[in-house]
Protein backbone atom coordinates (compact mmCIF):
# COMPACT_ATOMS: atom_id res chain seq x y z
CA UNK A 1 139.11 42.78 -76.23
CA UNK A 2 140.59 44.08 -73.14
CA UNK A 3 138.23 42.24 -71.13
CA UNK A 4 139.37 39.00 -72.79
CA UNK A 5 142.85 39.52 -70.89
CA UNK A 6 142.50 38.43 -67.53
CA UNK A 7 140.87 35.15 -69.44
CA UNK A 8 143.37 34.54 -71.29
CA UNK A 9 146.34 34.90 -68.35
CA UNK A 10 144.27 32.61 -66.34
CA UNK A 11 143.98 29.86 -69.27
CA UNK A 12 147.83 30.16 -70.10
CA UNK A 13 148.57 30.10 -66.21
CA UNK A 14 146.47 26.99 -66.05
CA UNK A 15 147.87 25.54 -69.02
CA UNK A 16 151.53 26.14 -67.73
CA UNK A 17 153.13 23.34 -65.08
CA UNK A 18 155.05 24.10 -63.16
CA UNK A 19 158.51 22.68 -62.96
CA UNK A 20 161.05 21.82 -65.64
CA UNK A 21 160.70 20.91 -68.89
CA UNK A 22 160.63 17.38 -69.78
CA UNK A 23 162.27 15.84 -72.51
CA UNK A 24 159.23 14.64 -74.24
CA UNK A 25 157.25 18.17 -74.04
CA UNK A 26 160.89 20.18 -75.33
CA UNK A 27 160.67 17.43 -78.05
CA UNK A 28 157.69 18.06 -78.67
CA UNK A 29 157.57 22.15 -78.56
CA UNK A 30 161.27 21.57 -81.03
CA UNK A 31 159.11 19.50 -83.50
CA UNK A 32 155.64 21.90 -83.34
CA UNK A 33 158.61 24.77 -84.26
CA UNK A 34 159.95 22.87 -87.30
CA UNK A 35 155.81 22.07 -88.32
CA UNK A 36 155.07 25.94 -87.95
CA UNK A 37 158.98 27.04 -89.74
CA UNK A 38 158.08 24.71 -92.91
CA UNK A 39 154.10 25.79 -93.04
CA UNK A 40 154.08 29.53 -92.14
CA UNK A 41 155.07 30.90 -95.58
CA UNK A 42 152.99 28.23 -97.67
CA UNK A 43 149.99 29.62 -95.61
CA UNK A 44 150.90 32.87 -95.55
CA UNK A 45 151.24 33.15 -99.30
CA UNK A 46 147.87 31.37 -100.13
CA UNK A 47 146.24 33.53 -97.38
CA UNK A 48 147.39 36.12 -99.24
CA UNK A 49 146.60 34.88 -102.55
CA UNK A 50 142.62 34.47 -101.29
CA UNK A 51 142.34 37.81 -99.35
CA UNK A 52 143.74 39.47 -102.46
CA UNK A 53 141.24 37.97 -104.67
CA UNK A 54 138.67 39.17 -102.76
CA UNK A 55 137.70 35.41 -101.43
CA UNK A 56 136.99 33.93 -104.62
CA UNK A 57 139.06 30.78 -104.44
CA UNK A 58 137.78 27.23 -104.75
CA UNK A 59 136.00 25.37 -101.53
CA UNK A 60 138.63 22.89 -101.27
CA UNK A 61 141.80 25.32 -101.76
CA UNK A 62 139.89 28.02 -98.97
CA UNK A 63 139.41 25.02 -96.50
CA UNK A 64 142.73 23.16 -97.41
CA UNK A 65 144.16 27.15 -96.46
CA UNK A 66 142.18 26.98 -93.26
CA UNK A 67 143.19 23.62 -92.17
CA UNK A 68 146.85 24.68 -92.48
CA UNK A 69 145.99 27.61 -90.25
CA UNK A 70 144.75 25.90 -87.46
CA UNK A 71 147.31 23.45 -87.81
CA UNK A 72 150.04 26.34 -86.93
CA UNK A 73 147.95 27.56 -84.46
CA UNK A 74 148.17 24.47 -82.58
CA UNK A 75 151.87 24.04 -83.02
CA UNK A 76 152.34 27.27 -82.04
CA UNK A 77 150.71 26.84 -78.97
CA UNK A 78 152.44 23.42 -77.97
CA UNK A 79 155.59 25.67 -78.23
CA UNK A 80 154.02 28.18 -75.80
CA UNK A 81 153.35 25.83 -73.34
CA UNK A 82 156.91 24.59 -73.09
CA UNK A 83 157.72 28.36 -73.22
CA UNK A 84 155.16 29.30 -70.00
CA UNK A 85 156.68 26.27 -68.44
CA UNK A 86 160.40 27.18 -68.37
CA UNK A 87 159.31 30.76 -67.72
CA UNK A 88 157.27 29.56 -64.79
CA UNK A 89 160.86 27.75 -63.57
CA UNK A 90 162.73 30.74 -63.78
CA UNK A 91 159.84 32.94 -61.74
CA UNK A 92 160.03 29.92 -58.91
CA UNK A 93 163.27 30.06 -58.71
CA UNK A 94 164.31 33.96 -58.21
CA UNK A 95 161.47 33.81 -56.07
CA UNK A 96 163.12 31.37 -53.79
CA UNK A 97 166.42 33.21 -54.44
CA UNK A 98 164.57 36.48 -53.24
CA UNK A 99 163.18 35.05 -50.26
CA UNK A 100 167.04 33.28 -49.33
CA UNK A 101 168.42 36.43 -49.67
CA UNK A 102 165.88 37.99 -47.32
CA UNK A 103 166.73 35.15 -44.72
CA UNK A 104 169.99 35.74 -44.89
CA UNK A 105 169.55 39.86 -44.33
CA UNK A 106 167.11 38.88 -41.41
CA UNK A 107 169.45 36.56 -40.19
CA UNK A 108 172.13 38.79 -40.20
CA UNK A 109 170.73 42.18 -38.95
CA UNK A 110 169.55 40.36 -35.28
């Protein structure tokens, strides 16, 4: 698993963009956190209702169950990538701050 890591930095780094948020992907990220608030229970509770069975529900309800899952998992991830994006922003922009504020000390130590 810990192998996986650098992986899975580089995918999120190239699924981040750098610059600000637009309006459509904040819409966007605000609506996959409403899909994922109103589903998480529901799928949590039959998830638990199957596991604690021991796996014996029907076809339909297991894949219905799985659906949901992956579902969440993709709206959770649209809400990431607005996430990496503004955190991206804030890097870029104490990085320029640093490297003003280094001008300004070379500038005034000559």
């Amino acid at each position: 698993m810990d192998n996986d890591i650098p992986v899975i930095l580089a995918v999120a780094d190239s699924l981040a963009s750098s610059g600000s948020l637009t309006d459509s992907q904040r819409q966007e990220a605000l609506e996959a956190i409403a899909f994922v608030r109103a589903s998480a229970s529901r799928f949590l509770d039959k998830a638990e209702e199957i596991l604690a069975s021991g796996g014996e529900a029907p076809n339909a309800e297991l894949h219905a169950t799985t659906s949901l899952a992956v579902q969440i998992n993709t709206n959770i991830h649209k809400a990431l990538r607005a996430l990496w994006v503004l955190e991206d922003s804030v890097f870029q922009r104490r990085n320029k701050e640093i490297a003003m504020m280094g001008k300004e000390m070379a500038n005034n130590g000559s």
